[in-house]
PDB file of N, CA and C in Angstrom:
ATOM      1  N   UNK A   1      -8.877 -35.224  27.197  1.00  0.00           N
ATOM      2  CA  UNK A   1     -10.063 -35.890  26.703  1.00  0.00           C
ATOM      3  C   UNK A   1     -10.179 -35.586  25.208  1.00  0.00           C
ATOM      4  N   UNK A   2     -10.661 -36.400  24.469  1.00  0.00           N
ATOM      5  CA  UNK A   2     -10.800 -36.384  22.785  1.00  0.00           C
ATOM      6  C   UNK A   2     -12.412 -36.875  22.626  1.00  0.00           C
ATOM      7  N   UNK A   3     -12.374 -36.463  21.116  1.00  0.00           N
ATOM      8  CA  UNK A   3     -13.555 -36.761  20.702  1.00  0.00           C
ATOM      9  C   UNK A   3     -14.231 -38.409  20.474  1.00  0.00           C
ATOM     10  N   UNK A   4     -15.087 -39.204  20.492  1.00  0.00           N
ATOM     11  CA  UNK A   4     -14.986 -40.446  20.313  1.00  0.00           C
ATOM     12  C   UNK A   4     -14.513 -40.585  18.709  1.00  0.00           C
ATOM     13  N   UNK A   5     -14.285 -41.618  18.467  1.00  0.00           N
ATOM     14  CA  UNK A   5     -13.545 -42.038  17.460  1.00  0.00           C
ATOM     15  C   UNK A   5     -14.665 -41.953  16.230  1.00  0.00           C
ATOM     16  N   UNK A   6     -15.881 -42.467  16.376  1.00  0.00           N
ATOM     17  CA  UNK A   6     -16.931 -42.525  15.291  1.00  0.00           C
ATOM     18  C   UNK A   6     -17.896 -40.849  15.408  1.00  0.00           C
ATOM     19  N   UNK A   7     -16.938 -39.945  16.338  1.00  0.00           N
ATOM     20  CA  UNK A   7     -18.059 -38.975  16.101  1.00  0.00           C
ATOM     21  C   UNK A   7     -18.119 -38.370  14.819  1.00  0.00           C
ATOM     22  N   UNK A   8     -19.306 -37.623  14.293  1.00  0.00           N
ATOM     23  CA  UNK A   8     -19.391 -37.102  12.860  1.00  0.00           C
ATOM     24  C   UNK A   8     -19.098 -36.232  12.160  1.00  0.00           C
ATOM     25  N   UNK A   9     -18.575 -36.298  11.289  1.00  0.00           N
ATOM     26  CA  UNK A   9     -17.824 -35.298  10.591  1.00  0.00           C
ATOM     27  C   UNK A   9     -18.532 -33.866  10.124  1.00  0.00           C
ATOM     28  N   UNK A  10     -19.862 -34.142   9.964  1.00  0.00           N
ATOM     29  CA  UNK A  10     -20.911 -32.982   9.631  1.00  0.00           C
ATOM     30  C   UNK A  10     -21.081 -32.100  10.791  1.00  0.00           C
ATOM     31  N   UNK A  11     -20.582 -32.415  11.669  1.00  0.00           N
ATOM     32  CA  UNK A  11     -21.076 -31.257  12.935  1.00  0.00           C
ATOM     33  C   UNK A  11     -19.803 -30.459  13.199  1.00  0.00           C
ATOM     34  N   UNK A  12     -20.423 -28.829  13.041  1.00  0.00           N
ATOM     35  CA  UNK A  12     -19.544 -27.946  13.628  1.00  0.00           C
ATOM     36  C   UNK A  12     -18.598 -28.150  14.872  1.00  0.00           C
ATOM     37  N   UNK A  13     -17.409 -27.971  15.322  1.00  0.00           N
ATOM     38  CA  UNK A  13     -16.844 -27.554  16.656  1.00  0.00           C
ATOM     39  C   UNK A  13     -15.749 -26.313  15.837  1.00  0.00           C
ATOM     40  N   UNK A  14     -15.590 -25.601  17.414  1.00  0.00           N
ATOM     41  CA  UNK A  14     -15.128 -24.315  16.614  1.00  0.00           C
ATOM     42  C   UNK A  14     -13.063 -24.516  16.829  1.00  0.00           C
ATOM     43  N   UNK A  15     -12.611 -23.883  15.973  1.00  0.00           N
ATOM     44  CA  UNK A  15     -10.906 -24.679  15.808  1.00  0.00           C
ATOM     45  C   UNK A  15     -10.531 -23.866  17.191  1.00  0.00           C
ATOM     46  N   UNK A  16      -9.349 -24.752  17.597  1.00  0.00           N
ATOM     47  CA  UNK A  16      -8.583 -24.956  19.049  1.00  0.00           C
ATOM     48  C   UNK A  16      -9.879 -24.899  19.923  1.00  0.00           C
ATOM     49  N   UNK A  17     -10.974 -25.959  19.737  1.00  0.00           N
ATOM     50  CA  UNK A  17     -11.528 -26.138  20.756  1.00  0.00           C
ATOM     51  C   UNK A  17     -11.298 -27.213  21.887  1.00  0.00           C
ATOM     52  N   UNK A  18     -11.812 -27.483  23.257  1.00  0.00           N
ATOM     53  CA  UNK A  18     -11.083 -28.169  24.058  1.00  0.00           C
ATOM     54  C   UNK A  18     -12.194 -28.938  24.653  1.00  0.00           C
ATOM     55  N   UNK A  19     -11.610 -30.236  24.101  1.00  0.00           N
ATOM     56  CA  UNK A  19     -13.190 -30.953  25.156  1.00  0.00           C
ATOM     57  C   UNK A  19     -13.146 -31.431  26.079  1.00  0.00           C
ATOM     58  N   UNK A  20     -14.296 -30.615  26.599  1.00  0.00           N
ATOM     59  CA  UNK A  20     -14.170 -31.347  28.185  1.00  0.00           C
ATOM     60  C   UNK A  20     -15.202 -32.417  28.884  1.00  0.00           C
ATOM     61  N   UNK A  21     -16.028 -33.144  28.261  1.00  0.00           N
ATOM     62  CA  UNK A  21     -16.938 -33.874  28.455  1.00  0.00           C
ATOM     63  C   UNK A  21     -17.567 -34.552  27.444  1.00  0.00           C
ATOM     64  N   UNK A  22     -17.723 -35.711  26.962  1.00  0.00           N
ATOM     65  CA  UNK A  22     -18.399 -36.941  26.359  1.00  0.00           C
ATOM     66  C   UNK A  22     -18.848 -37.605  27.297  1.00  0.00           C
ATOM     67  N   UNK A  23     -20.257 -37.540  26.736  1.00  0.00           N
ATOM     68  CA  UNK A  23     -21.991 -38.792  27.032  1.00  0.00           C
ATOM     69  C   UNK A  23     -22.792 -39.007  26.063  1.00  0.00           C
ATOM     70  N   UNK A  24     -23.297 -39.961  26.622  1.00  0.00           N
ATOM     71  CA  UNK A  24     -24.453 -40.464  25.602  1.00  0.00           C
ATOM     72  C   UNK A  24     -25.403 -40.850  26.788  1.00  0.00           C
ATOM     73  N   UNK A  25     -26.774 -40.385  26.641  1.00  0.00           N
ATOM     74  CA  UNK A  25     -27.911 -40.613  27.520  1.00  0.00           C
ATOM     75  C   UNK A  25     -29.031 -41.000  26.369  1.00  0.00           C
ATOM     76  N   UNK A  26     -29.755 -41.975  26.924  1.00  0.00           N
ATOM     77  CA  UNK A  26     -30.914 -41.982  26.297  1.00  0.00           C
ATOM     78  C   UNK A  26     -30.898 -42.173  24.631  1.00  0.00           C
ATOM     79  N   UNK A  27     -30.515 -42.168  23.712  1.00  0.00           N
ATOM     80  CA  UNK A  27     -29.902 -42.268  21.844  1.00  0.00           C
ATOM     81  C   UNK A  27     -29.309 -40.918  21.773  1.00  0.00           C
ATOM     82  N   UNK A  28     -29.156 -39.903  22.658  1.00  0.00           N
ATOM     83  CA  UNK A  28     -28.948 -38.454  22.700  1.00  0.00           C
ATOM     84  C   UNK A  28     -27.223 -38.398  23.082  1.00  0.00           C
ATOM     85  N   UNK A  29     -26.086 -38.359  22.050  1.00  0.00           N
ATOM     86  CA  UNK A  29     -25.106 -37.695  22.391  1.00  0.00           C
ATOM     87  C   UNK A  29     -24.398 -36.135  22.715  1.00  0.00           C
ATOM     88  N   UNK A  30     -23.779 -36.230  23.789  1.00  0.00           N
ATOM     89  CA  UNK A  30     -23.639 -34.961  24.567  1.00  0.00           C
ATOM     90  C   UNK A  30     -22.295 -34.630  24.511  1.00  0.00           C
ATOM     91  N   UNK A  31     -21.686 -33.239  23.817  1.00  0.00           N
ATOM     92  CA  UNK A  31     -20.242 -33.294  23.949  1.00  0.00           C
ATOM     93  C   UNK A  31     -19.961 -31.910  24.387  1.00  0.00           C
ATOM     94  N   UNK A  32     -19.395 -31.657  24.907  1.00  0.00           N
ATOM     95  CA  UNK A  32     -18.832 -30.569  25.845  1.00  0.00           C
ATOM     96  C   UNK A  32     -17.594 -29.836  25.275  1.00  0.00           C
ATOM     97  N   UNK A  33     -17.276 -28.517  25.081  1.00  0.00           N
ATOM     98  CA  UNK A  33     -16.343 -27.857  24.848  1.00  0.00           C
ATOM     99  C   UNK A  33     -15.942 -26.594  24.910  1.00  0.00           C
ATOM    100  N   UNK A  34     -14.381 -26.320  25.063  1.00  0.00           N
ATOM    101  CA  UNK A  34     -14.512 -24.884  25.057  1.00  0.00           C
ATOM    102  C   UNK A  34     -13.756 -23.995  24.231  1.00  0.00           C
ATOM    103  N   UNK A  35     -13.708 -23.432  23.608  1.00  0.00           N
ATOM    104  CA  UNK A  35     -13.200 -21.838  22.937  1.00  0.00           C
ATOM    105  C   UNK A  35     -13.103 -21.020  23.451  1.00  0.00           C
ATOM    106  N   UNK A  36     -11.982 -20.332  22.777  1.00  0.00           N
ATOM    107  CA  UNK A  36     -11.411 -19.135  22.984  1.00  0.00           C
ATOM    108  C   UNK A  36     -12.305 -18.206  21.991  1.00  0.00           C
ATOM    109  N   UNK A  37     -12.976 -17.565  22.174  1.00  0.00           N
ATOM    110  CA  UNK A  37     -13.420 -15.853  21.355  1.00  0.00           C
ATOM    111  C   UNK A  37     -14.734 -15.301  21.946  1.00  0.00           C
ATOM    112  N   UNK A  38     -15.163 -14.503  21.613  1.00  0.00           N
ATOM    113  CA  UNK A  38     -16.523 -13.844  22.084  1.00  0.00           C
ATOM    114  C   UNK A  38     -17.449 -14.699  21.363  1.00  0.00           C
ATOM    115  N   UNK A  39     -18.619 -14.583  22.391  1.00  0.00           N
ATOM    116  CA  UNK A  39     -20.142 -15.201  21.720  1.00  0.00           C
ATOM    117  C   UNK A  39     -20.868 -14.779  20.567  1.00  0.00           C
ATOM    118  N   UNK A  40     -20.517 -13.175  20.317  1.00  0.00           N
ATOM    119  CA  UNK A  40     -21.516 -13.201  18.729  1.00  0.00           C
ATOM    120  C   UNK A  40     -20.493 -13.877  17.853  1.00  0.00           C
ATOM    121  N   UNK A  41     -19.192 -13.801  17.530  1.00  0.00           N
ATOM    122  CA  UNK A  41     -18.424 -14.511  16.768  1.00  0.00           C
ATOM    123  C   UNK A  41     -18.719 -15.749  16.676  1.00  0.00           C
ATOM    124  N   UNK A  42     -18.767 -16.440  17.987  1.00  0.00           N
ATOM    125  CA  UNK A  42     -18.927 -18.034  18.127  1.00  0.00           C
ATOM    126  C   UNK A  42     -20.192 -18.399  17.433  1.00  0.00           C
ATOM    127  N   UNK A  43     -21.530 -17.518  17.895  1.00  0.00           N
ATOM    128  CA  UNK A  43     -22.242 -18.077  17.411  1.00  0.00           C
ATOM    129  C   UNK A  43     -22.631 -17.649  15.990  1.00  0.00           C
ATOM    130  N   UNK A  44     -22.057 -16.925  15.521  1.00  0.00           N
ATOM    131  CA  UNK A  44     -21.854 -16.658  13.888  1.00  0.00           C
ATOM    132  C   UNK A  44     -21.653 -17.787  13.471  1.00  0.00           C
ATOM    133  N   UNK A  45     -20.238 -18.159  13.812  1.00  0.00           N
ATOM    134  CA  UNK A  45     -19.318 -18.910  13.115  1.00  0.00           C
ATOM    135  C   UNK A  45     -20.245 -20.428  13.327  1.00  0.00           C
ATOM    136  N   UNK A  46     -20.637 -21.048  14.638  1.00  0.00           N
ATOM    137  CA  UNK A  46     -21.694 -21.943  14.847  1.00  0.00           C
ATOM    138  C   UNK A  46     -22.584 -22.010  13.720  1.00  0.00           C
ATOM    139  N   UNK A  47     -23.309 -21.023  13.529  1.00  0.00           N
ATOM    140  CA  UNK A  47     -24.512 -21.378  12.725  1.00  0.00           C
ATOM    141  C   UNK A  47     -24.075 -21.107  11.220  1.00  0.00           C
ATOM    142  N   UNK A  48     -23.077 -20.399  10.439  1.00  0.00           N
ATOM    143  CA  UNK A  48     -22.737 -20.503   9.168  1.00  0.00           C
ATOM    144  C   UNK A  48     -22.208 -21.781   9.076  1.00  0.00           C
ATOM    145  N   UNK A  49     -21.314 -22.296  10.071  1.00  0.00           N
ATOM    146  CA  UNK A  49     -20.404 -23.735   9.957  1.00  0.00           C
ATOM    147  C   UNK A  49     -21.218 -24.816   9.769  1.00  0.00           C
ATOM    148  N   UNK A  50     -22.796 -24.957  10.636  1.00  0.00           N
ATOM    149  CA  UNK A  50     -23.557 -26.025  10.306  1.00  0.00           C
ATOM    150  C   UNK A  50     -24.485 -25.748   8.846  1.00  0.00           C
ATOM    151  N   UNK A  51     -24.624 -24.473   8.513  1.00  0.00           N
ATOM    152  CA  UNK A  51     -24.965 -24.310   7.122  1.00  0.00           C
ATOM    153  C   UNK A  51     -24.110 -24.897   6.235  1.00  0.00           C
ATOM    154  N   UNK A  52     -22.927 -24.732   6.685  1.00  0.00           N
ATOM    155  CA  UNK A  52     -21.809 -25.418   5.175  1.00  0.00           C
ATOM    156  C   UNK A  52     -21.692 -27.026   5.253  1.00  0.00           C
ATOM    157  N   UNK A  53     -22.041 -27.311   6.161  1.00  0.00           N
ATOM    158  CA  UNK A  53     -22.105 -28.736   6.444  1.00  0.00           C
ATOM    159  C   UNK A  53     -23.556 -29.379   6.132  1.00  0.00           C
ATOM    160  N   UNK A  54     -24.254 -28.768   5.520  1.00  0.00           N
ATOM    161  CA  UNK A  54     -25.862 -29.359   5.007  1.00  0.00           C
ATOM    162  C   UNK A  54     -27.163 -29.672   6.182  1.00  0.00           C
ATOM    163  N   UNK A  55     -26.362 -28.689   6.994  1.00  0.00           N
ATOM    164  CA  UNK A  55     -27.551 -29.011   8.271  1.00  0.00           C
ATOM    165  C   UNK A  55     -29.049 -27.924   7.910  1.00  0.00           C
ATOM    166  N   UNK A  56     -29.718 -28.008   8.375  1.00  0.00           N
ATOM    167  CA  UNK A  56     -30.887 -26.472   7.903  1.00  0.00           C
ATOM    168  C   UNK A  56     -31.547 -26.238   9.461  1.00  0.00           C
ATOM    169  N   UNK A  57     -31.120 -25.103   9.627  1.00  0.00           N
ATOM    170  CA  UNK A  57     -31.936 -24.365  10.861  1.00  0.00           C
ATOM    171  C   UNK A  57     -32.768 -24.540  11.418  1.00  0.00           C
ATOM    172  N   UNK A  58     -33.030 -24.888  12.700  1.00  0.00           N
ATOM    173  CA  UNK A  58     -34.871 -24.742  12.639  1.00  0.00           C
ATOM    174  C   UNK A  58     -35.444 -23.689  13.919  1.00  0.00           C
ATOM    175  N   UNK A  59     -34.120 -22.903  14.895  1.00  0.00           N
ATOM    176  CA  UNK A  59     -34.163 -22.248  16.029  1.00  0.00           C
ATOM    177  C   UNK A  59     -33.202 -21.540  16.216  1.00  0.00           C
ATOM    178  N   UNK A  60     -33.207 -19.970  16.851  1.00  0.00           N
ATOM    179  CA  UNK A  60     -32.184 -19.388  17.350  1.00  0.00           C
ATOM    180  C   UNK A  60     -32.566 -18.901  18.270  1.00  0.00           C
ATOM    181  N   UNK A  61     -31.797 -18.577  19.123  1.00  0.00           N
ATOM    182  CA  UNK A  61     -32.225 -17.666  20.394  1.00  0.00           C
ATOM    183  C   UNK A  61     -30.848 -17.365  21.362  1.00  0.00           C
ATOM    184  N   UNK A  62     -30.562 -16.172  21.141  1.00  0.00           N
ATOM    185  CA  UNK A  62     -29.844 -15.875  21.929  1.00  0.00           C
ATOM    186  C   UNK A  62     -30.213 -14.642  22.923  1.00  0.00           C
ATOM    187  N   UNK A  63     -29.606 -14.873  23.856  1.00  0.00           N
ATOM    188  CA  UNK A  63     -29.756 -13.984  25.577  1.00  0.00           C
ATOM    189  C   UNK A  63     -28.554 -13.399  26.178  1.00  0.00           C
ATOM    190  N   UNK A  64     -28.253 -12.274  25.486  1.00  0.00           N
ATOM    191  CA  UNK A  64     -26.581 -12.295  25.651  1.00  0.00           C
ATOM    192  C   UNK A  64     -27.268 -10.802  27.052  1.00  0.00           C
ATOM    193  N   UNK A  65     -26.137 -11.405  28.180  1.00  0.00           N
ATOM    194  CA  UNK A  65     -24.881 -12.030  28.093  1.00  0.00           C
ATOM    195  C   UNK A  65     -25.037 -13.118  28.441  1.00  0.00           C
ATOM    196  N   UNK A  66     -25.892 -14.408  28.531  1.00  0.00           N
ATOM    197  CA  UNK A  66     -26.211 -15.346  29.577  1.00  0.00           C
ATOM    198  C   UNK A  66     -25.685 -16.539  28.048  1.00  0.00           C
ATOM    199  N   UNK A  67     -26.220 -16.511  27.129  1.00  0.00           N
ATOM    200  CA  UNK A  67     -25.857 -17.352  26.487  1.00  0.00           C
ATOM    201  C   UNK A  67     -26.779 -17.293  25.090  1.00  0.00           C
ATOM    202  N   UNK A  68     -26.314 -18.567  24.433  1.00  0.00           N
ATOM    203  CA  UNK A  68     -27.342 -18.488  23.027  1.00  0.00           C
ATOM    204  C   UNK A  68     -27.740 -19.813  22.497  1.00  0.00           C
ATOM    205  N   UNK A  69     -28.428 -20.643  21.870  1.00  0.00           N
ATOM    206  CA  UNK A  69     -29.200 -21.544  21.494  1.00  0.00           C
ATOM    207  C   UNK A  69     -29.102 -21.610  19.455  1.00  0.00           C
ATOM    208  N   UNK A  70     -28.941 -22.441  19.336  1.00  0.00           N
ATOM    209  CA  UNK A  70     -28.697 -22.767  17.874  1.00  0.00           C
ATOM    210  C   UNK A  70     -29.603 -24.316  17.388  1.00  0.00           C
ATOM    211  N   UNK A  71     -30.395 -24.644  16.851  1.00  0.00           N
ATOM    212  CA  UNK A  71     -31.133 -25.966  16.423  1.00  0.00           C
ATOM    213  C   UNK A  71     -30.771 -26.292  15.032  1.00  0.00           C
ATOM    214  N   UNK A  72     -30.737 -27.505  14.795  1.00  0.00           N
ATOM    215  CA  UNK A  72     -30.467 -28.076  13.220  1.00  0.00           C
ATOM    216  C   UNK A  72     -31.092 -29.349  12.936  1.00  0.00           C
ATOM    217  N   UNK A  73     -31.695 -29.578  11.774  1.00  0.00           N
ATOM    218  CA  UNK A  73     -31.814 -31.263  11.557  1.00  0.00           C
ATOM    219  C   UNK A  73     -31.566 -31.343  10.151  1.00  0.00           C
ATOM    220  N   UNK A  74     -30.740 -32.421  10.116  1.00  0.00           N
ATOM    221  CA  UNK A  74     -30.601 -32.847   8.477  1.00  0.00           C
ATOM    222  C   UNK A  74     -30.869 -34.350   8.538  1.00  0.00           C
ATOM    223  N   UNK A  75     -31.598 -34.631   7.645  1.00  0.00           N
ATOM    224  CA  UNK A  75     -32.903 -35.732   7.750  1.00  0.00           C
ATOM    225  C   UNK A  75     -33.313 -36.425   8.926  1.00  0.00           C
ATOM    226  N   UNK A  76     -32.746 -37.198   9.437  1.00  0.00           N
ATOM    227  CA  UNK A  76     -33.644 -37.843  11.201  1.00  0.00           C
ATOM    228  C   UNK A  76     -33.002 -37.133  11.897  1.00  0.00           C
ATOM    229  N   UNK A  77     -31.475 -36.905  11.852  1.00  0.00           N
ATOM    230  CA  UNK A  77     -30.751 -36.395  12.831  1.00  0.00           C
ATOM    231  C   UNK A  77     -31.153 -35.012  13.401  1.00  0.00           C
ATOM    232  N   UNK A  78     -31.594 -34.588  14.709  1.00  0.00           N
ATOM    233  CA  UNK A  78     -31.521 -32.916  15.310  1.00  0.00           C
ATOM    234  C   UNK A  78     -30.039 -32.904  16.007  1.00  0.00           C
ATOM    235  N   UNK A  79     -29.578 -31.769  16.169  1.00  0.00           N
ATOM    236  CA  UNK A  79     -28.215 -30.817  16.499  1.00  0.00           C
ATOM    237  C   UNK A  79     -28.654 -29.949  17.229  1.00  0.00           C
ATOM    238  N   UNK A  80     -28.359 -29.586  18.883  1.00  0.00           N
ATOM    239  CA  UNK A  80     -29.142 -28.667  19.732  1.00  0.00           C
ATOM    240  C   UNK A  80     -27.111 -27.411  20.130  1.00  0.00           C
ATOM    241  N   UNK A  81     -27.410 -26.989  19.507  1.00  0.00           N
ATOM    242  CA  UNK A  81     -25.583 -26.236  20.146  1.00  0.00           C
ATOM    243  C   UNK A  81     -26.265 -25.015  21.049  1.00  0.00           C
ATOM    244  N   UNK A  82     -25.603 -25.468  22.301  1.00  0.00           N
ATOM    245  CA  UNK A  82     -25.850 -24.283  23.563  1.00  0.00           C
ATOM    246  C   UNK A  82     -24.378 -23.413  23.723  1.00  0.00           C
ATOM    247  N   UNK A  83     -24.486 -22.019  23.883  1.00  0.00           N
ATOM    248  CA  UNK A  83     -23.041 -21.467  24.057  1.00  0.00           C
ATOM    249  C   UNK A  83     -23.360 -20.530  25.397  1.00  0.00           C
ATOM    250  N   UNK A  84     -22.361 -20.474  26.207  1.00  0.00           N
ATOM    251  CA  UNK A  84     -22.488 -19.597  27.000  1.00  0.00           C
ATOM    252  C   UNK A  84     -20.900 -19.536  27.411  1.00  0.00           C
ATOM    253  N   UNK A  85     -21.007 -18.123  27.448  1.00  0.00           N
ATOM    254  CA  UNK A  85     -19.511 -17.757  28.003  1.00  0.00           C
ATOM    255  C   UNK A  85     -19.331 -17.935  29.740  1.00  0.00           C
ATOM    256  N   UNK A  86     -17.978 -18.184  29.851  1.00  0.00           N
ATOM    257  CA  UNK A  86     -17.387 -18.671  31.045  1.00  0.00           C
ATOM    258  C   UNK A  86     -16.334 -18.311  31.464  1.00  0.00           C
ATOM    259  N   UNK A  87     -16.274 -17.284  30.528  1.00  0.00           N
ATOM    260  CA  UNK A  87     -14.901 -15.827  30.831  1.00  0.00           C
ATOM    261  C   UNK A  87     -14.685 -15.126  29.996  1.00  0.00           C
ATOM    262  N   UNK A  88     -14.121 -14.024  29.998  1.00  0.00           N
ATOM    263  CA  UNK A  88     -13.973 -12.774  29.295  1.00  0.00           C
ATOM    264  C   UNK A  88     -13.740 -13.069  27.573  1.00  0.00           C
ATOM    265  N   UNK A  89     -12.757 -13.881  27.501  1.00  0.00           N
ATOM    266  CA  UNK A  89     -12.717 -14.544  26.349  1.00  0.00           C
ATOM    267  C   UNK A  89     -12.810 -16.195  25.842  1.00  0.00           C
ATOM    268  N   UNK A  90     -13.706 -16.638  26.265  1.00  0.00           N
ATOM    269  CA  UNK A  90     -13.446 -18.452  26.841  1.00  0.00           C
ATOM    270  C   UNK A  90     -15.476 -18.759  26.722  1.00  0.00           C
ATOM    271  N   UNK A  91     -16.021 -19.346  25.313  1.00  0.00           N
ATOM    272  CA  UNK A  91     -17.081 -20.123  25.379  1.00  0.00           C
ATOM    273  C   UNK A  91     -17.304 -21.434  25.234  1.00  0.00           C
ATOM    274  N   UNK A  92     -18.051 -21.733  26.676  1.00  0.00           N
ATOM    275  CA  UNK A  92     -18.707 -23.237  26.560  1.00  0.00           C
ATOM    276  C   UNK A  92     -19.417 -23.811  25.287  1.00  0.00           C
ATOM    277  N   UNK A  93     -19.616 -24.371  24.615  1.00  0.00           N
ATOM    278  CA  UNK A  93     -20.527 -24.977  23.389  1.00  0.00           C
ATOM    279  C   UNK A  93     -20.328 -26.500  23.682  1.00  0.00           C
ATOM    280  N   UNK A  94     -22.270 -26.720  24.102  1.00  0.00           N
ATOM    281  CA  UNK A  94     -22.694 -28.202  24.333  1.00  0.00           C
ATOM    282  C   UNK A  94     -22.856 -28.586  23.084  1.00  0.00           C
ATOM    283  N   UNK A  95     -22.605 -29.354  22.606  1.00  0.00           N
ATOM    284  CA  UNK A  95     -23.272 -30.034  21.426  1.00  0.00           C
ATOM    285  C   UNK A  95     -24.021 -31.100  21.902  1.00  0.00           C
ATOM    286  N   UNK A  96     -25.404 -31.389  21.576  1.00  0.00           N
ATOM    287  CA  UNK A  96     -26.325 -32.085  21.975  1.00  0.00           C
ATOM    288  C   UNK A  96     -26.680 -33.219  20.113  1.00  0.00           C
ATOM    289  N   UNK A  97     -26.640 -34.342  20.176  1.00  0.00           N
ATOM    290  CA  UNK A  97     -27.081 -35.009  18.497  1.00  0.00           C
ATOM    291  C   UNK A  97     -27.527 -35.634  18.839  1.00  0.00           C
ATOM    292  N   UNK A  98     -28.856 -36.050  18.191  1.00  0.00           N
ATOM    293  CA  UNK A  98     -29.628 -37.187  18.316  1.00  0.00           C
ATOM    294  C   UNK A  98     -29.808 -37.912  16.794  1.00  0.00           C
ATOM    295  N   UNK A  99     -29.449 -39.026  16.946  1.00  0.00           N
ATOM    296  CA  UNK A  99     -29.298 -39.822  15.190  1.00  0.00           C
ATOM    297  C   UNK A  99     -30.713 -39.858  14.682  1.00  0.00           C
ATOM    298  N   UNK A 100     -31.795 -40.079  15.817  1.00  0.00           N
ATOM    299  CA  UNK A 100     -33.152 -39.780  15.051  1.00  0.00           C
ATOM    300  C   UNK A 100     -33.926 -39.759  16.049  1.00  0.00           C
ATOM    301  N   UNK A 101     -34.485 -38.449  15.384  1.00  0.00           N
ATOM    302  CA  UNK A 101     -35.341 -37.786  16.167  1.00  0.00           C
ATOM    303  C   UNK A 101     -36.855 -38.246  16.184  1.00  0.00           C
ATOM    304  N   UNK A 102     -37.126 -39.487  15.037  1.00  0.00           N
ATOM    305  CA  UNK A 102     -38.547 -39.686  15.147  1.00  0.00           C
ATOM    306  C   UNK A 102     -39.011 -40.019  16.060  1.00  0.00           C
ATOM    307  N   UNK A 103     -39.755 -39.736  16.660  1.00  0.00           N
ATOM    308  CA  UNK A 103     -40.948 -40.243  17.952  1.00  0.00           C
ATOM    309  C   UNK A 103     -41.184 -41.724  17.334  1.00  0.00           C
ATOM    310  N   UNK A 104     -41.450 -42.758  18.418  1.00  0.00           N
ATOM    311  CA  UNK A 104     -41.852 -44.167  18.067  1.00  0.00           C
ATOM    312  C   UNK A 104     -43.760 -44.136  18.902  1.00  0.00           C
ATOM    313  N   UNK A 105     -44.892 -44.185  17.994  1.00  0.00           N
ATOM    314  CA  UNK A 105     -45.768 -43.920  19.034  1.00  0.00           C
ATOM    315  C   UNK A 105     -46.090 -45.122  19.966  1.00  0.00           C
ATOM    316  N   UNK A 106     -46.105 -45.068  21.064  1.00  0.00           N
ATOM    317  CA  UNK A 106     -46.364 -46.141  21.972  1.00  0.00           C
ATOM    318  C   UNK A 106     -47.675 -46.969  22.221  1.00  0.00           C
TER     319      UNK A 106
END
């Protein structure tokens, strides 16, 4: 499985990662993957990588050993990255993007 062809160049994935799932629900794209290294590394490397890419923070939370939570928006777009490990050396990272996040009021 590969990435879709128009996905974006501004969003972190971490190198020799392996994807295992592409969706799109709702305007909300969902991509699935996995790495090789430990979770504080990953999620180091996660949240400096979307810093260098012009994203700006807006949440962290991690629960180790269960997993950790990362948020971003750079102008409409939010970035939700979930990590949780799935073996000794082997983390899941969802990437969750939404192209715009504005509420439409009804």
């Amino acid at each position: 499985m590969s990435l879709p062809d128009d996905f974006p160049a501004d969003l972190y994935l971490p190198p020799g990662y392996d994807v295992r799932s592409v969706m799109e629900v709702d305007g909300t794209r969902v991509v699935g993957v996995q790495a090789r290294g430990d979770m504080a590394t990953l999620f180091a490397d996660a949240r400096a990588g979307m810093h260098g890419l012009g994203w700006r923070q807006t949440l962290a939370l991690q629960r180790a050993p269960d997993g950790a939570m990362l948020s971003f928006e750079k102008g409409p777009r939010a970035a939700v990255l979930w990590l949780r490990p799935v073996a000794a050396d082997t983390v899941q990272l969802q990437l969750q993007l939404r192209e715009d996040m504005r509420v439409v009021a009804r």
